[in-house]
C-alpha atoms as a PDB file:
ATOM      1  CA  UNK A   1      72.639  99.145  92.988  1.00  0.00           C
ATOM      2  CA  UNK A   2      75.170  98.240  95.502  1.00  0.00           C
ATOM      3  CA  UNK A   3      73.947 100.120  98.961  1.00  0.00           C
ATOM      4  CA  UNK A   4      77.091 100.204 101.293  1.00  0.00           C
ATOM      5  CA  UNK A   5      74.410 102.414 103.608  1.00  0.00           C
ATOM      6  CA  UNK A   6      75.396 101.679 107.532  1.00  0.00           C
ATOM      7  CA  UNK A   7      78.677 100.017 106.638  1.00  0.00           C
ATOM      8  CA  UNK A   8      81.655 101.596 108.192  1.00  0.00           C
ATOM      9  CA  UNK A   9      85.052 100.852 105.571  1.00  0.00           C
ATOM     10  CA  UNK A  10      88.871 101.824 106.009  1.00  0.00           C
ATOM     11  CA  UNK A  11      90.537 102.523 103.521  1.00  0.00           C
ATOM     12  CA  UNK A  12      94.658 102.722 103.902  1.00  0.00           C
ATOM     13  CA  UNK A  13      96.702 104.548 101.837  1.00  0.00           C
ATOM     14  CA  UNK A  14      93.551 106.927 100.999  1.00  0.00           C
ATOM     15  CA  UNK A  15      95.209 110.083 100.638  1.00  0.00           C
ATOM     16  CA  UNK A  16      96.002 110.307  97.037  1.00  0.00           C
ATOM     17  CA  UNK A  17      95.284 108.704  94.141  1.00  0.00           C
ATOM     18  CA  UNK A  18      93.975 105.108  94.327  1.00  0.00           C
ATOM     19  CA  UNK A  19      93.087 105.124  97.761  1.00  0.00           C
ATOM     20  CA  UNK A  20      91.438 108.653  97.439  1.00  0.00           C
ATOM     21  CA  UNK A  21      88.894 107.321  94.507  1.00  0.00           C
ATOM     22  CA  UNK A  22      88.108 104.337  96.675  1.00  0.00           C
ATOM     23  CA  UNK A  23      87.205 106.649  99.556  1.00  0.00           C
ATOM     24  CA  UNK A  24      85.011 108.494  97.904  1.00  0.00           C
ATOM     25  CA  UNK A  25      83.170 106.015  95.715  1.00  0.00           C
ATOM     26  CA  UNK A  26      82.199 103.875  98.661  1.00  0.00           C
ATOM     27  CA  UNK A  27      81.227 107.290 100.773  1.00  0.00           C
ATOM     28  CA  UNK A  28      79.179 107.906  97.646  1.00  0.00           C
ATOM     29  CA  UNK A  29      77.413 104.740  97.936  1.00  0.00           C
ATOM     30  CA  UNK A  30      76.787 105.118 101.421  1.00  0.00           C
ATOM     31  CA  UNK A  31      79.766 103.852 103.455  1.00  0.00           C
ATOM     32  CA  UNK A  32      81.115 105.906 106.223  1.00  0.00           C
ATOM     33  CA  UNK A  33      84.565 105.796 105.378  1.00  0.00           C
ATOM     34  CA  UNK A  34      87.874 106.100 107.278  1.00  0.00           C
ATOM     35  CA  UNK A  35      90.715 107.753 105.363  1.00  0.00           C
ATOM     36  CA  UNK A  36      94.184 106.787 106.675  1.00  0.00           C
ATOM     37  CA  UNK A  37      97.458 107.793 105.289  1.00  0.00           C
ATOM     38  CA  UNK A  38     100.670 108.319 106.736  1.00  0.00           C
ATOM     39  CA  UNK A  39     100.659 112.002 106.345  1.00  0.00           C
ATOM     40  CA  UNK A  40      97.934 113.690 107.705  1.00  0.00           C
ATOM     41  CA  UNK A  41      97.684 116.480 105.416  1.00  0.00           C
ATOM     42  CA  UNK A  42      96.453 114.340 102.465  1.00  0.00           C
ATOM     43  CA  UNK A  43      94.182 112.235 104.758  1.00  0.00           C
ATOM     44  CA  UNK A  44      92.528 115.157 105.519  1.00  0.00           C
ATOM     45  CA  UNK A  45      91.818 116.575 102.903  1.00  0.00           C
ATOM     46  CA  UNK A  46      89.992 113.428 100.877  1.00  0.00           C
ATOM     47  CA  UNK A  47      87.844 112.870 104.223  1.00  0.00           C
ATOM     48  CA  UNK A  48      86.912 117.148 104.343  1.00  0.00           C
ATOM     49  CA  UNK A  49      86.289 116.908 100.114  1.00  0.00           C
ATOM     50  CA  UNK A  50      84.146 113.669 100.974  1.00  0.00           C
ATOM     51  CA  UNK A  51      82.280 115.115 103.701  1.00  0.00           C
ATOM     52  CA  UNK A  52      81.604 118.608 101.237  1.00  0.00           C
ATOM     53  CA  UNK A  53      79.838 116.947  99.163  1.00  0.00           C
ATOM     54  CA  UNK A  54      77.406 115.311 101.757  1.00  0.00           C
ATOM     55  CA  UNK A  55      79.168 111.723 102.342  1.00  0.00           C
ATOM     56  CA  UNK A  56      80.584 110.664 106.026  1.00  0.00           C
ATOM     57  CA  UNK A  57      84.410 110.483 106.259  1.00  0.00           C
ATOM     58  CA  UNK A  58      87.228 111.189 109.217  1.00  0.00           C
ATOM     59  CA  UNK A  59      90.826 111.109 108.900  1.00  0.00           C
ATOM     60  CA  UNK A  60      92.888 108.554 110.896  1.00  0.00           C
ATOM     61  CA  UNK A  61      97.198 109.146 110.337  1.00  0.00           C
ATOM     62  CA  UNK A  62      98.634 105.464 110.902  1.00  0.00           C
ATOM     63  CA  UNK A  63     102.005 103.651 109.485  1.00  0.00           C
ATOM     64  CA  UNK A  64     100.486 100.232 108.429  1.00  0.00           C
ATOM     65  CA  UNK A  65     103.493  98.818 109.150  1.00  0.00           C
ATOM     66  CA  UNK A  66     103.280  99.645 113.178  1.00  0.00           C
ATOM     67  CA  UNK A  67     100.786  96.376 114.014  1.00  0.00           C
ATOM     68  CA  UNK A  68     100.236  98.543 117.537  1.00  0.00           C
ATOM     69  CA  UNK A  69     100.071 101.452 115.042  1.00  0.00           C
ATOM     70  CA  UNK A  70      97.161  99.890 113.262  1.00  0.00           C
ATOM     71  CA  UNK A  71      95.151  98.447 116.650  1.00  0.00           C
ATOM     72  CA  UNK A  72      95.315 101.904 118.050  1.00  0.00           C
ATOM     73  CA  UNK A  73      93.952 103.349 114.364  1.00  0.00           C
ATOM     74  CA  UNK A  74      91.396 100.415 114.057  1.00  0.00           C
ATOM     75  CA  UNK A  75      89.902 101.757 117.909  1.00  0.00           C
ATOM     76  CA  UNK A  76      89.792 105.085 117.152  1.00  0.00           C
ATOM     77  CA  UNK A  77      87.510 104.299 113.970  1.00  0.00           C
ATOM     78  CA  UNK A  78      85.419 101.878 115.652  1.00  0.00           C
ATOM     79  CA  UNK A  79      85.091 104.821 118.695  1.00  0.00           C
ATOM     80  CA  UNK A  80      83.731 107.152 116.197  1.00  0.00           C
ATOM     81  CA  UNK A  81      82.081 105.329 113.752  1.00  0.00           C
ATOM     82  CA  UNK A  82      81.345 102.044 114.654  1.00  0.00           C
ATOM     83  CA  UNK A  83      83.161  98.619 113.877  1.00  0.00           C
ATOM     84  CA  UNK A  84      84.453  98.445 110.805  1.00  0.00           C
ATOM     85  CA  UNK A  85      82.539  96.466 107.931  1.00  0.00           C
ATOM     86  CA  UNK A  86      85.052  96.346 105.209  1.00  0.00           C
ATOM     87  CA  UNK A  87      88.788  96.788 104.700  1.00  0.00           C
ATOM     88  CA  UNK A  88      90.284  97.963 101.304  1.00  0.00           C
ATOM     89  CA  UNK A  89      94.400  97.102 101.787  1.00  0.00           C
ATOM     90  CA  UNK A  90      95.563  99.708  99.201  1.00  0.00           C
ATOM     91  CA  UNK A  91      98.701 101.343 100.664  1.00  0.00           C
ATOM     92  CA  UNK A  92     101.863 100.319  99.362  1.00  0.00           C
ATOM     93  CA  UNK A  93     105.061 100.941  97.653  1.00  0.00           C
ATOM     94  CA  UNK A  94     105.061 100.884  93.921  1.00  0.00           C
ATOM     95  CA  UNK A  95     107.920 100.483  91.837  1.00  0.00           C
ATOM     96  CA  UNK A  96     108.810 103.659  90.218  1.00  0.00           C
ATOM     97  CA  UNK A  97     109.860 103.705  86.137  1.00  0.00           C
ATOM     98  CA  UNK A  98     112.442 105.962  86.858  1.00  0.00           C
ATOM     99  CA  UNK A  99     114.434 103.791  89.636  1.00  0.00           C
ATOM    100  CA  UNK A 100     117.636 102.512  88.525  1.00  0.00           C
ATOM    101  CA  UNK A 101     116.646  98.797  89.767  1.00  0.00           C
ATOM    102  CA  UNK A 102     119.097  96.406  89.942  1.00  0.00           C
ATOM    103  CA  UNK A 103     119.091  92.645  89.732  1.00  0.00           C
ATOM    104  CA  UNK A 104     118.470  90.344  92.889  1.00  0.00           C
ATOM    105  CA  UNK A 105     121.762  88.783  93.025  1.00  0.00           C
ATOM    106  CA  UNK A 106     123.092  93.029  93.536  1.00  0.00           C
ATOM    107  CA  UNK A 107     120.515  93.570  96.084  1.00  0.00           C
ATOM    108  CA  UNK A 108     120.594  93.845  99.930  1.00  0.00           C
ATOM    109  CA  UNK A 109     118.396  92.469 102.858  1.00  0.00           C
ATOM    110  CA  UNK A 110     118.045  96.574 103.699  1.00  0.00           C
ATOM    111  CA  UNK A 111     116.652  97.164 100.647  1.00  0.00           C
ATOM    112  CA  UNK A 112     113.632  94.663 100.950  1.00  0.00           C
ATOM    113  CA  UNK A 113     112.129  96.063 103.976  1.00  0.00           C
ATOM    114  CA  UNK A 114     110.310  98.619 102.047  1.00  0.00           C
ATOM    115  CA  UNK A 115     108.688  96.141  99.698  1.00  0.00           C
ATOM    116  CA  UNK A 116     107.759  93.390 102.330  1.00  0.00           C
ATOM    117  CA  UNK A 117     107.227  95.692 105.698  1.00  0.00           C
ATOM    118  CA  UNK A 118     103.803  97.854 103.526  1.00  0.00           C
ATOM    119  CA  UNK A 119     103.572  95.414 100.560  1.00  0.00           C
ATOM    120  CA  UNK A 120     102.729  92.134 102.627  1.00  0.00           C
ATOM    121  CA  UNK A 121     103.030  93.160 106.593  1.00  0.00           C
ATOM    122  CA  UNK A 122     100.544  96.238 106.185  1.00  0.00           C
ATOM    123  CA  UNK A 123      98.027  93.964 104.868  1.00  0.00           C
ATOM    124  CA  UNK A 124      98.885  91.046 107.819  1.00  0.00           C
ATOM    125  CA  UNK A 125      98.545  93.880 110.228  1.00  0.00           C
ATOM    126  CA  UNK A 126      95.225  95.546 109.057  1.00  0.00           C
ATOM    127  CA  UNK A 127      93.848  91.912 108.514  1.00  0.00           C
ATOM    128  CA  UNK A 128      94.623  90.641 112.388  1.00  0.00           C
ATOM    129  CA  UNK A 129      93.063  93.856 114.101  1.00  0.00           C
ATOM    130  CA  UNK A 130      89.798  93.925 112.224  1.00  0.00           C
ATOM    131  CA  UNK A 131      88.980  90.257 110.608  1.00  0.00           C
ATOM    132  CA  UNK A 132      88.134  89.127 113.968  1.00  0.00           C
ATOM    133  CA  UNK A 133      85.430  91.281 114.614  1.00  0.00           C
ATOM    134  CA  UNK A 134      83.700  90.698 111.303  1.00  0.00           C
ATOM    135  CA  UNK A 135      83.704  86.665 111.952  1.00  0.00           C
ATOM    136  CA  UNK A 136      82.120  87.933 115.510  1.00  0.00           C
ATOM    137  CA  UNK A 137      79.176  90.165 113.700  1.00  0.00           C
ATOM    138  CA  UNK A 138      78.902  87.638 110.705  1.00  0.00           C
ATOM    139  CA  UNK A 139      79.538  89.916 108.073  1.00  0.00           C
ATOM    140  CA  UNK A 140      82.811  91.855 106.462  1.00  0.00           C
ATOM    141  CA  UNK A 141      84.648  92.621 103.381  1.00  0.00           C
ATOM    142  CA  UNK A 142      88.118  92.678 102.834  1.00  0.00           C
ATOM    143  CA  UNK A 143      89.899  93.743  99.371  1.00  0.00           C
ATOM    144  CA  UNK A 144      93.439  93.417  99.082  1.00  0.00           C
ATOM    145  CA  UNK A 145      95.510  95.467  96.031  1.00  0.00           C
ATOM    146  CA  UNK A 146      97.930  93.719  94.814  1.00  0.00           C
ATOM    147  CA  UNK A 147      99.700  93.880  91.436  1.00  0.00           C
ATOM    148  CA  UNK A 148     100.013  91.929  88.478  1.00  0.00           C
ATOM    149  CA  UNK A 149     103.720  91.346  88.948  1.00  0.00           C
ATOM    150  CA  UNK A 150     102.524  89.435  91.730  1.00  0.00           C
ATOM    151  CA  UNK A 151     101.136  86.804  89.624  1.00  0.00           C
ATOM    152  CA  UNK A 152     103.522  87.314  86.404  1.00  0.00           C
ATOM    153  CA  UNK A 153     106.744  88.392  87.881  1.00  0.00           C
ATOM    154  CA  UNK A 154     108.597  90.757  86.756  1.00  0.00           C
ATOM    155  CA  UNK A 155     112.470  91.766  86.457  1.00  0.00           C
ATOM    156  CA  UNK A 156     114.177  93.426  88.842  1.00  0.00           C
ATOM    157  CA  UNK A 157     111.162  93.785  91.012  1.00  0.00           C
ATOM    158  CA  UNK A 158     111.889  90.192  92.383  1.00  0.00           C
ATOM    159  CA  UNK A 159     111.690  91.623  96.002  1.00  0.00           C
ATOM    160  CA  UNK A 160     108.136  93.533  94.860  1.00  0.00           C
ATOM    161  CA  UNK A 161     106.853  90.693  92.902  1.00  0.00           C
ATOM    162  CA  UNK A 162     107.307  88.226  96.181  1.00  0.00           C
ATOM    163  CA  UNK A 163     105.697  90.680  98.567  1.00  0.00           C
ATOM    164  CA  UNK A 164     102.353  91.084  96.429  1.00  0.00           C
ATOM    165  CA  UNK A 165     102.259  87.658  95.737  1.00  0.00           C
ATOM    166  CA  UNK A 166     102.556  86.639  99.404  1.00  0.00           C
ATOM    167  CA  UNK A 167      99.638  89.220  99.793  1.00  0.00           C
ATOM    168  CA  UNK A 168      97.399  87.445  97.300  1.00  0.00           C
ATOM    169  CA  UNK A 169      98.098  84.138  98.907  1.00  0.00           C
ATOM    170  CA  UNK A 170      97.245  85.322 102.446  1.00  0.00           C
ATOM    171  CA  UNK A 171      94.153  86.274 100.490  1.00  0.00           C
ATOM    172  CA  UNK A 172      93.218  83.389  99.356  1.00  0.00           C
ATOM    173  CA  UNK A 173      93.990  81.214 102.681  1.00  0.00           C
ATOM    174  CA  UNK A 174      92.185  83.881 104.804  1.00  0.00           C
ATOM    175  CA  UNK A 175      89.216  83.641 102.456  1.00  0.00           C
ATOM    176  CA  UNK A 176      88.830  79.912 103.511  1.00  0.00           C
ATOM    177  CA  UNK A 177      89.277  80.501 107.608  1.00  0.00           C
ATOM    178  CA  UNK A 178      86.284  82.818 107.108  1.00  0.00           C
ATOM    179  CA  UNK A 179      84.053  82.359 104.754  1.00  0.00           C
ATOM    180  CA  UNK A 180      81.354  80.421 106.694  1.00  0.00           C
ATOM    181  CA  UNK A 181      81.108  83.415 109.005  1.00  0.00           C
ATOM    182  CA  UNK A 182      79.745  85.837 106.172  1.00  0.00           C
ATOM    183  CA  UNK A 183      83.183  87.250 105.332  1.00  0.00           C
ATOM    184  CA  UNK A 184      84.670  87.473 102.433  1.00  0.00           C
ATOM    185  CA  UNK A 185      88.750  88.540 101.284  1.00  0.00           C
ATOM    186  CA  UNK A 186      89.651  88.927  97.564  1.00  0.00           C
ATOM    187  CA  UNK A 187      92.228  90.668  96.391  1.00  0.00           C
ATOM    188  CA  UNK A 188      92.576  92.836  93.049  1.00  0.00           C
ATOM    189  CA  UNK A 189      95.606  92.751  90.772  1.00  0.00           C
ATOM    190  CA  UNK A 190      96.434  95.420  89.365  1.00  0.00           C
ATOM    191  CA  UNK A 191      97.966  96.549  86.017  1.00  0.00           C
ATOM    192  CA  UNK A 192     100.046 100.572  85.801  1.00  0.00           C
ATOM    193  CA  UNK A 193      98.600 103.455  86.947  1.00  0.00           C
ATOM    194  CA  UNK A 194      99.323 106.807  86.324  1.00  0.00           C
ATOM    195  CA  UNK A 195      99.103 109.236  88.851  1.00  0.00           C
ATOM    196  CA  UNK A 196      97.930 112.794  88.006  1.00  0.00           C
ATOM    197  CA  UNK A 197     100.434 114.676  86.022  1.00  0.00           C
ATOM    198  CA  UNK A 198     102.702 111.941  85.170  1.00  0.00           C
ATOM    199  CA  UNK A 199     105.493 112.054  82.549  1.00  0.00           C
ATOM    200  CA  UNK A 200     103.640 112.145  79.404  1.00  0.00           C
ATOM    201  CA  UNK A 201     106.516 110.275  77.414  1.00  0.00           C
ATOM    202  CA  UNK A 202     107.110 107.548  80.306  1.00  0.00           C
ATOM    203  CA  UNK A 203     103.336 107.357  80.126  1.00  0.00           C
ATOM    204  CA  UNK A 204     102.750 106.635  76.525  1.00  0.00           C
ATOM    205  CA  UNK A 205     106.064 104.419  76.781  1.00  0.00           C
ATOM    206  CA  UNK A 206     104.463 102.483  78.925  1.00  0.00           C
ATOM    207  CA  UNK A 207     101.019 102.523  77.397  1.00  0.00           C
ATOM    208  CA  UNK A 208     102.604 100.394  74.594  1.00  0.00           C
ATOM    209  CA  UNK A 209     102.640  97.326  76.754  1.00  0.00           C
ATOM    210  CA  UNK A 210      99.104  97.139  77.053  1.00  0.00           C
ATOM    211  CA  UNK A 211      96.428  96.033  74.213  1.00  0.00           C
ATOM    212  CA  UNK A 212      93.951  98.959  75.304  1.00  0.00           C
ATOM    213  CA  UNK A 213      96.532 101.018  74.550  1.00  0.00           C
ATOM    214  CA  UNK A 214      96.419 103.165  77.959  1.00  0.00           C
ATOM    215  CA  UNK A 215      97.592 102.888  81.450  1.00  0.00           C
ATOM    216  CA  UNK A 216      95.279 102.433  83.973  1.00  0.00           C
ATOM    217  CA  UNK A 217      93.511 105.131  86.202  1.00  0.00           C
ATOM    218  CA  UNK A 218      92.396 105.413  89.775  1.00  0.00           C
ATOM    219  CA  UNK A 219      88.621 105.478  88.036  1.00  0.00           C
ATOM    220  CA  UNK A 220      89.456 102.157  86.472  1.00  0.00           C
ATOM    221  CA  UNK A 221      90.078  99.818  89.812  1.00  0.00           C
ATOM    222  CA  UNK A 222      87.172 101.617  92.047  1.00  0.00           C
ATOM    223  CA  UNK A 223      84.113 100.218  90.861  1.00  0.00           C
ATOM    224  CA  UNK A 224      85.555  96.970  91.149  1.00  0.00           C
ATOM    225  CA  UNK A 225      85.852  97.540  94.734  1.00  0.00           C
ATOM    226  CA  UNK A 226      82.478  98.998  95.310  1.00  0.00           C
ATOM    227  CA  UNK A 227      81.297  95.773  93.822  1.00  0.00           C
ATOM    228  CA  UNK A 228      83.574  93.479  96.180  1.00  0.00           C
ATOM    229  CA  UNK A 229      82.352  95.366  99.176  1.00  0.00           C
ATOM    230  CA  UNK A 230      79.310  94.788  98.554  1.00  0.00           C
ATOM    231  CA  UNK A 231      76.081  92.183  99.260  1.00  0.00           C
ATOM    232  CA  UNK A 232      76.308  91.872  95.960  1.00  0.00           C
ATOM    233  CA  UNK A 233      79.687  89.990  95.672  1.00  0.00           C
ATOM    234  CA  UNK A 234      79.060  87.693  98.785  1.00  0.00           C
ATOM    235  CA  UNK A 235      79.444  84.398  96.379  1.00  0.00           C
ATOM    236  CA  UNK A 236      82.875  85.953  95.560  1.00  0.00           C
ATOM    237  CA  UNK A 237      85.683  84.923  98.176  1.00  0.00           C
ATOM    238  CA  UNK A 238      89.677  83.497  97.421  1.00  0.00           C
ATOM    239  CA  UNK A 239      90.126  85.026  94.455  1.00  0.00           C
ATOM    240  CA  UNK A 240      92.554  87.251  92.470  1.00  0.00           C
ATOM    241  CA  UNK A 241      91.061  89.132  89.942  1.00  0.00           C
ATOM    242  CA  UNK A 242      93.351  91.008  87.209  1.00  0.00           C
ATOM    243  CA  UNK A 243      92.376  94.530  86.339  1.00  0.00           C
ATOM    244  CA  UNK A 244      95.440  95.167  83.797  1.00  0.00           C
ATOM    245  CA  UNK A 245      94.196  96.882  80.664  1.00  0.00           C
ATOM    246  CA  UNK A 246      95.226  92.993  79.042  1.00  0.00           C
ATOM    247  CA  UNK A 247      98.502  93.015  80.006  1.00  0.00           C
ATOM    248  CA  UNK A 248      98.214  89.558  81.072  1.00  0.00           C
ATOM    249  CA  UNK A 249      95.453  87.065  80.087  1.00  0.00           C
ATOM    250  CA  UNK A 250      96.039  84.185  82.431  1.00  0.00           C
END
């Protein structure tokens, strides 16, 4: 049904979990698809699993954070494979359960460069070096992850909650500069997911918050995204669109 065949996508933050499933459900729907990561290692090895099973992948190591970083990625990709089609924003920083947060009165400036420089600058900086060349061909994609705390808020993620939010508003002003040049920018919000192996008692602690009684999975969010990427979805543009397991309703 949705036929990503000739498209070229990058994906950041592929190399594990989220990022990884993305990969390789738009390579299996016909994407050529660009695995970045910070360390190379794991970028690697999702594009060589991709490409074993008969899809088209490379690996491409680039800090999203680096805007020359992330020009210098986007040319390599566009050398090898062609321009690039669609962008799927997923790397980021995640809070972690087992932090000892503390409240934003007791933090520092130092401590919010991790949450704003991936959180909102990676997605500024992968946005500038590749939206410009999809208003030129008349057609792109771009799919931001972002989090529910970015529309709920949450405590003692203040910093976290501010930085995803300011992602889903770029979003959604983005989505108006370009949507009468076939282009489209939505971003998801997303609800917990576990990673592989997680703490099974942090995991069913935190299952209890939502009504499907389960976090969410990689498998969960991916579809979603091979939907937004698609021709498919090219009425859909400006929004945020929850995928929390019911966490939050509105």
């Amino acid at each position: 049904m949705f036929d990503l065949s000739g498209r070229v996508a990058l994906i950041t933050g592929a190399g594990q979990n989220l990022g990884a499933e993305i990969a390789r459900v738009l390579a299996n729907n016909g994407a050529a698809v660009v695995v970045n990561d910070l360390f190379p290692d794991r970028a690697g090895a999702v594009a060589s699993a991709i490409s074993a099973a008969g899809g088209m992948a490379i690996a491409i190591e680039a800090d999203v954070t680096d805007l020359e970083a992330v020009g210098q990625m986007v040319s390599e990709a566009e050398a090898r494979l062609g321009p690039v089609d669609i962008l799927v924003n997923n790397a980021g920083v995640p809070p972690n359960p087992s932090w000892d947060l503390l409240p934003f009165h007791q933090t520092s400036p130092e401590s919010w460069r991790a949450w704003i420089d991936i959180n909102l600058y990676g997605v500024l900086h992968c946005c500038h070096a590749t939206v410009g060349g999809m208003v030129e061909r008349g057609w792109g994609r771009v799919v931001n992850i972002v989090s529910d705390a970015g529309r709920t808020g949450e405590g003692l993620l203040a910093v976290y909650c501010a930085a995803k939010a300011g992602a889903a508003g770029f979003s959604r002003a983005l989505a108006k500069e370009v949507a009468p040049h076939g282009v489209t920018v939505n971003a998801l919000a997303l609800g917990t997911l576990g990673p592989p192996g997680g703490d099974p008692e942090l995991v069913q602690r935190m299952a209890r918050r939502y009504p499907v009684g389960r976090i969410g999975a990689p498998a969960d969010i991916a579809p979603a995204v091979l939907w937004l990427a698609s021709d498919e979805a090219s009425w859909v543009t400006g929004q945020t669109i929850p995928i929390n397991g019911g966490y939050a309703t509105s």
